[in-house]
Protein backbone atom coordinates (compact mmCIF):
# COMPACT_ATOMS: atom_id res chain seq x y z
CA UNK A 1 34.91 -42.78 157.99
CA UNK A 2 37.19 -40.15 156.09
CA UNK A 3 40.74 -41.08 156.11
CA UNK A 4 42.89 -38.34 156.71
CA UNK A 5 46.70 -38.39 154.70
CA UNK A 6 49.40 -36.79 156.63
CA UNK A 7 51.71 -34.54 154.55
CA UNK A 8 55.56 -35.64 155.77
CA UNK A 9 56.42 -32.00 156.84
CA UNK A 10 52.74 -31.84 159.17
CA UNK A 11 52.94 -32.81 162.80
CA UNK A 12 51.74 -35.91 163.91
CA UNK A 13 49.21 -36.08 166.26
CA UNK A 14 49.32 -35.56 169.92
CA UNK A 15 48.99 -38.62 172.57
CA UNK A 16 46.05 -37.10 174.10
CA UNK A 17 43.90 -36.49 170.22
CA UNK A 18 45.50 -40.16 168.93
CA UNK A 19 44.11 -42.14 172.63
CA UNK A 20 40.74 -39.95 172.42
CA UNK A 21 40.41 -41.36 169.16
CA UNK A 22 41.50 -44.79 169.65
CA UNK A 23 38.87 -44.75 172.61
CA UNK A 24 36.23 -43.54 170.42
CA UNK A 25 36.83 -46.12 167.37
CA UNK A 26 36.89 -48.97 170.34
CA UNK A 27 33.45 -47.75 171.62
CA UNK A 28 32.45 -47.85 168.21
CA UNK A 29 33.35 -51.66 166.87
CA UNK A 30 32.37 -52.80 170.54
CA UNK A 31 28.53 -50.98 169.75
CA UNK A 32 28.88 -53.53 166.69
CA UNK A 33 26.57 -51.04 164.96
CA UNK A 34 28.73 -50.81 161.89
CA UNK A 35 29.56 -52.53 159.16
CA UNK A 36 32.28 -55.44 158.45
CA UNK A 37 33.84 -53.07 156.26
CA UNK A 38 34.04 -50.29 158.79
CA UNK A 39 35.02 -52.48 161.78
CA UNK A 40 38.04 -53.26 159.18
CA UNK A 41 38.75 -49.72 158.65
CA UNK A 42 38.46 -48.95 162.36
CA UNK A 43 40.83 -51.35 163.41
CA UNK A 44 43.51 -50.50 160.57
CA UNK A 45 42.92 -46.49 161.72
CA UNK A 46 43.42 -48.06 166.01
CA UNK A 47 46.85 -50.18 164.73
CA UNK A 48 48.09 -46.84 163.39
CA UNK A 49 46.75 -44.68 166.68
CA UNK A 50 48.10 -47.24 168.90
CA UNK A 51 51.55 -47.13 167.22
CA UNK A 52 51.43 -43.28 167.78
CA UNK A 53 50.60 -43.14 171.29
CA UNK A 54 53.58 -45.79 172.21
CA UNK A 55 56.18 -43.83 170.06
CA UNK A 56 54.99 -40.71 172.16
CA UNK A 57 54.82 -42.87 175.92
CA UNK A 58 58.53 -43.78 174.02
CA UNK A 59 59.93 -40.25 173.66
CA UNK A 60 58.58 -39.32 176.88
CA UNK A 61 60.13 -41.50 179.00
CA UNK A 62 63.48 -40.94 177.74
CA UNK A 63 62.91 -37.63 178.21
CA UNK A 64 62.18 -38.65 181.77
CA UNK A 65 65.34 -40.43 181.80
CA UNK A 66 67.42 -37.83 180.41
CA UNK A 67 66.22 -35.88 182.90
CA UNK A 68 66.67 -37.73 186.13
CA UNK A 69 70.09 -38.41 184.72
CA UNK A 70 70.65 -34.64 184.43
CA UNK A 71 69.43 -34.01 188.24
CA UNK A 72 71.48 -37.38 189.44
CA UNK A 73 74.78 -35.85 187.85
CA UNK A 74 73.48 -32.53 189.29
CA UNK A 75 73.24 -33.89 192.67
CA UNK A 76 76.71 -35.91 192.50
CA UNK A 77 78.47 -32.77 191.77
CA UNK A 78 76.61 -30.83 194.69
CA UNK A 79 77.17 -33.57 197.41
CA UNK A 80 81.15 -33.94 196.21
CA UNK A 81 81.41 -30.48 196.75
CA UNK A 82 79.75 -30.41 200.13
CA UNK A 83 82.08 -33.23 200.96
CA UNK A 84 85.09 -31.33 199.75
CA UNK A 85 84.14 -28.29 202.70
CA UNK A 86 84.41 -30.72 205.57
């Protein structure tokens, strides 16, 4: 397996690349048709994937969040107003 180094100014990964990957390492070390060595390497490589895909499930559901706030606030403001006319 070739490691690949991430420069600090290159973009990490996307969740969908990082869990195809994870998948395919799992399929992998379950097939138990590589080495101890390998396995070892694999899992290291599925630690760092797995971290990746929860920091992106992370960011997007705060962006969720911040959005649903948004509308909420949205939504208070319209139904004050509407209150206001009666």
């Amino acid at each position: 397996m070739v490691k690949k180094k991430r420069s600090k100014k290159e973009t990490p990964p996307d969740f969908e690349a990082s869990l195809a990957e994870l998948e395919t390492l799992v399929e992998q070390m379950e097939a138990g048709e590589i080495t101890l060595e390998e396995s070892l390497e694999h899992f290291e490589r599925g630690i760092l994937l797995t971290r990746t895909c929860q920091e992106a499930l992370k960011a997007a559901e705060q962006k969720v969040e911040i959005l649903l706030k948004d509308n909420q606030t949205a939504d208070a403001d319209t139904q004050l107003f509407d209150s206001d006319r009666d």
